[in-house]
C-alpha atoms as a PDB file:
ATOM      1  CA  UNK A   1     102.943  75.830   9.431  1.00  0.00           C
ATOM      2  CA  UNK A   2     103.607  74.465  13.088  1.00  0.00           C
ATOM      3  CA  UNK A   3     101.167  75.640  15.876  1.00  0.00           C
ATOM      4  CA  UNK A   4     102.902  75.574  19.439  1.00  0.00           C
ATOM      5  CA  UNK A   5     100.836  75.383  22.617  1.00  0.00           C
ATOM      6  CA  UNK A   6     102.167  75.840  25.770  1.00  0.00           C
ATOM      7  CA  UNK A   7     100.172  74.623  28.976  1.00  0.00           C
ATOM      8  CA  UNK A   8     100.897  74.284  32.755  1.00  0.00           C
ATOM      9  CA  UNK A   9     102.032  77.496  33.685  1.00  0.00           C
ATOM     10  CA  UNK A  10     101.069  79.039  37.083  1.00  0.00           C
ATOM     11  CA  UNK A  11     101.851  80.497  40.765  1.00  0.00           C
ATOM     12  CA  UNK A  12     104.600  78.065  42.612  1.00  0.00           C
ATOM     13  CA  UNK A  13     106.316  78.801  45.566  1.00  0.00           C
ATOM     14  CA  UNK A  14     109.781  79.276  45.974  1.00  0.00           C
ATOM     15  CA  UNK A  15     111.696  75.584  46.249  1.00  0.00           C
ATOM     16  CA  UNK A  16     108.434  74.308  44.216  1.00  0.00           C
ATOM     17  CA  UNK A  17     108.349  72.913  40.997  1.00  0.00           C
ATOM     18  CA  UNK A  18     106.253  72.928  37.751  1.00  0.00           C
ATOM     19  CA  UNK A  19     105.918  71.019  34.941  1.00  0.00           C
ATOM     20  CA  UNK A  20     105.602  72.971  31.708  1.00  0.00           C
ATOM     21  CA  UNK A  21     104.166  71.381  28.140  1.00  0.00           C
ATOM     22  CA  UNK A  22     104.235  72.353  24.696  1.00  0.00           C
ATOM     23  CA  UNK A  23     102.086  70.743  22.284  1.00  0.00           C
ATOM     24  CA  UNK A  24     103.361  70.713  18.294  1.00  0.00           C
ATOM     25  CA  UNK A  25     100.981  70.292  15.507  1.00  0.00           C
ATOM     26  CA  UNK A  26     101.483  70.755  11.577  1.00  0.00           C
ATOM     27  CA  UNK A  27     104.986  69.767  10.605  1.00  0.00           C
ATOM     28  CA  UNK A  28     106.867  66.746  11.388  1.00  0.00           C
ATOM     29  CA  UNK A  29     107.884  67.104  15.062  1.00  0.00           C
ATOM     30  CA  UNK A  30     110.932  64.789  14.420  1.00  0.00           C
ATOM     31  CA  UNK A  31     112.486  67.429  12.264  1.00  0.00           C
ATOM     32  CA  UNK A  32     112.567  70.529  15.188  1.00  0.00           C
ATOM     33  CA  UNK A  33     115.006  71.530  17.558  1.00  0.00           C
ATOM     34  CA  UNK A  34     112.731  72.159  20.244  1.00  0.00           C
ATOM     35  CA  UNK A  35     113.461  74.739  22.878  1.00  0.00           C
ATOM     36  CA  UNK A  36     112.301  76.679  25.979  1.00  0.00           C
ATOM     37  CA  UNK A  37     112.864  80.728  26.410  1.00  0.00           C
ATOM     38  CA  UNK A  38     111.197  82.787  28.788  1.00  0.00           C
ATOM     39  CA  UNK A  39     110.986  86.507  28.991  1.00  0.00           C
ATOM     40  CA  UNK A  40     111.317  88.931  32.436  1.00  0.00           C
ATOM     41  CA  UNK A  41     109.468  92.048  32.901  1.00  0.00           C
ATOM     42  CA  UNK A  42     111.965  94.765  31.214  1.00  0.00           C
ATOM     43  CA  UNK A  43     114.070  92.225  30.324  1.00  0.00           C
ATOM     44  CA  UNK A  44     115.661  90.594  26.931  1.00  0.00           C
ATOM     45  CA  UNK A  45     113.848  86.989  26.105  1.00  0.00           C
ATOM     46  CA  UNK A  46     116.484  84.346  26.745  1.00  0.00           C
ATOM     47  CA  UNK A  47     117.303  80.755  25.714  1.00  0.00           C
ATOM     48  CA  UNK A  48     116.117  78.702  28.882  1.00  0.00           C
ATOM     49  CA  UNK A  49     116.907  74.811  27.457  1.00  0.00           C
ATOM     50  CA  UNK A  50     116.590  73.330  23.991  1.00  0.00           C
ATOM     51  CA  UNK A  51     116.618  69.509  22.631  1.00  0.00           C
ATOM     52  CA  UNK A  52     118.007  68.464  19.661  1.00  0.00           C
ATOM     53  CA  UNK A  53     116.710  66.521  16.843  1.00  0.00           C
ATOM     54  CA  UNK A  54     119.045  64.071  18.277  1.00  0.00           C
ATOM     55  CA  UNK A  55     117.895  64.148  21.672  1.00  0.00           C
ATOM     56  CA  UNK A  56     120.969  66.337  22.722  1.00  0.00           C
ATOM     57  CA  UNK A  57     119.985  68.647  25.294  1.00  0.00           C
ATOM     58  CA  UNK A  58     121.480  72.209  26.841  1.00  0.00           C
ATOM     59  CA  UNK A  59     120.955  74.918  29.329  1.00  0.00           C
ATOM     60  CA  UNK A  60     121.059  78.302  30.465  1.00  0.00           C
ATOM     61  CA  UNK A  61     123.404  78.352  33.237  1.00  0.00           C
ATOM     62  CA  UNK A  62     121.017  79.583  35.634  1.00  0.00           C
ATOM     63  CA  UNK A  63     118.590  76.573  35.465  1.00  0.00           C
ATOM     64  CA  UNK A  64     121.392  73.821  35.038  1.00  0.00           C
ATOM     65  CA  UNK A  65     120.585  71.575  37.418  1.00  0.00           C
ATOM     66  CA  UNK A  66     116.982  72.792  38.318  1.00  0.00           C
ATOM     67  CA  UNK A  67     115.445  72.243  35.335  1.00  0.00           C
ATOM     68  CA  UNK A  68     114.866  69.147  32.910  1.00  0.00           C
ATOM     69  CA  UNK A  69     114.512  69.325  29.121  1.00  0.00           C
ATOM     70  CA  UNK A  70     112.728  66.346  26.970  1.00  0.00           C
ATOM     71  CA  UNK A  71     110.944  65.376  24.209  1.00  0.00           C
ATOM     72  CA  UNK A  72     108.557  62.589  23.269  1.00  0.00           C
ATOM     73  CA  UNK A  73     108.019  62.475  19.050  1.00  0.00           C
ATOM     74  CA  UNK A  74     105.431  59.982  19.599  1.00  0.00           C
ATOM     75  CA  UNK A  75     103.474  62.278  21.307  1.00  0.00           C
ATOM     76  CA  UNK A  76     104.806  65.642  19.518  1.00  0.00           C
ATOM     77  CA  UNK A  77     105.299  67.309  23.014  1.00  0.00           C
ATOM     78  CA  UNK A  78     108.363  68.648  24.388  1.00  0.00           C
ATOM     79  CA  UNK A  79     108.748  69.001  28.614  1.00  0.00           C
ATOM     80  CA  UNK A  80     110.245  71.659  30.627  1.00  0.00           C
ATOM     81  CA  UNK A  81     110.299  70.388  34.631  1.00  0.00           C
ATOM     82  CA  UNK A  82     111.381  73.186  36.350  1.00  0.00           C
ATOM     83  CA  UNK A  83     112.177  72.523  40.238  1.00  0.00           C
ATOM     84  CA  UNK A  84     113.918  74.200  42.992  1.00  0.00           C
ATOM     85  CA  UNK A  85     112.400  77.519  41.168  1.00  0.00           C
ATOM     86  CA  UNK A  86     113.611  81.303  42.090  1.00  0.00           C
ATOM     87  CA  UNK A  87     111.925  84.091  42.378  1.00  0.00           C
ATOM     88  CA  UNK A  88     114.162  85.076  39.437  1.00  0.00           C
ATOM     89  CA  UNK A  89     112.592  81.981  37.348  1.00  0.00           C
ATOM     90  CA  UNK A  90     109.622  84.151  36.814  1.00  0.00           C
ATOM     91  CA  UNK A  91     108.779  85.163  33.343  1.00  0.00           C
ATOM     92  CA  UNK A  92     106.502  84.393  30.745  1.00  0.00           C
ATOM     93  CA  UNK A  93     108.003  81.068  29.091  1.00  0.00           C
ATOM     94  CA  UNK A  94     107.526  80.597  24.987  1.00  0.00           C
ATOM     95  CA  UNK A  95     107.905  77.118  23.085  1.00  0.00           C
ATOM     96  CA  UNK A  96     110.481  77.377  20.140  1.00  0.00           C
ATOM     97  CA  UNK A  97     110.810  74.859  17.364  1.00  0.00           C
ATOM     98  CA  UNK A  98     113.469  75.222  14.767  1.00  0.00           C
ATOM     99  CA  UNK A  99     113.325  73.176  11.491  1.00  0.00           C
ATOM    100  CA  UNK A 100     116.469  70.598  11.702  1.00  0.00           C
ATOM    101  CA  UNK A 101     118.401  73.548  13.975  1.00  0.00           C
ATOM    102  CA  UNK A 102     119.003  76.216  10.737  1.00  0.00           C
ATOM    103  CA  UNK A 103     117.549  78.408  12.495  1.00  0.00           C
ATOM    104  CA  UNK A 104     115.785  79.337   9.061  1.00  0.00           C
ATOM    105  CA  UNK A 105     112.073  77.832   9.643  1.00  0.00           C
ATOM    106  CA  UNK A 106     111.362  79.054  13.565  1.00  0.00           C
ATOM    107  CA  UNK A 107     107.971  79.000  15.240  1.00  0.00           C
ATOM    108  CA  UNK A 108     106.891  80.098  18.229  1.00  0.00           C
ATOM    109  CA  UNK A 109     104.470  79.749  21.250  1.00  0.00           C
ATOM    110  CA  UNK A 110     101.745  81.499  22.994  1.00  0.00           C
ATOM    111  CA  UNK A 111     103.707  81.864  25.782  1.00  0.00           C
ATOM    112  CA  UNK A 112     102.796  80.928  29.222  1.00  0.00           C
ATOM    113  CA  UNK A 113     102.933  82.948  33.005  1.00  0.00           C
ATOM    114  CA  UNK A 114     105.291  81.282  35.352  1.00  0.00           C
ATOM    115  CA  UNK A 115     105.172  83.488  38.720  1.00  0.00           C
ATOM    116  CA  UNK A 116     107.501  82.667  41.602  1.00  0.00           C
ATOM    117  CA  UNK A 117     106.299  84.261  44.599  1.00  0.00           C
ATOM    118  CA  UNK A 118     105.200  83.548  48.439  1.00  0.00           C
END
């Protein structure tokens, strides 16, 4: 069983950034696609970035650019650094892992508050 705990969410500005962290514990980090989603108010929960197993990364359309996926299996963490964030960027953001991408062995986070506002 894989825990997933998401820290460093929080109020930011408009044009600010934010670093967010997910910490992995319980199965061989190595193994997991690791991804970001985050969830609107009234809206579906979508795919934000993810990171392979091979370090290959992808992203939403809507951060591409803005935001930074990456992973460090030494330390079991993956890294979301969000910049140049929206008002629109706000959601609640969830850690994903996905045992070797099947899609068959998912886990996810807490979830944690990012709020875009001035």
């Amino acid at each position: 069983q894989v825990q997933l705990v998401e820290s460093g969410g929080g109020l930011v500005q408009p044009g600010g950034s934010l670093q967010l962290s997910c910490a992995a514990s319980g199965g061989i980090f190595s193994r997991y696609t690791m991804a970001w989603y985050r969830q609107a108010p009234g809206k579906q929960r979508e795919k934000v970035a993810a990171v392979t197993i091979g370090s290959t990364t992808n992203y939403a359309d809507s951060v591409k650019g803005r935001f930074t996926i990456s992973r460090d299996n030494a330390k079991n963490t993956v890294v979301l650094q969000m910049s140049s964030l929206k008002p629109e960027d706000t959601a609640v953001y969830y850690c994903y892992a996905d045992l070797f991408g099947m899609k068959s062995n998912v886990y996810w986070g807490q979830g944690t508050q990012v709020t875009v506002s001035s």
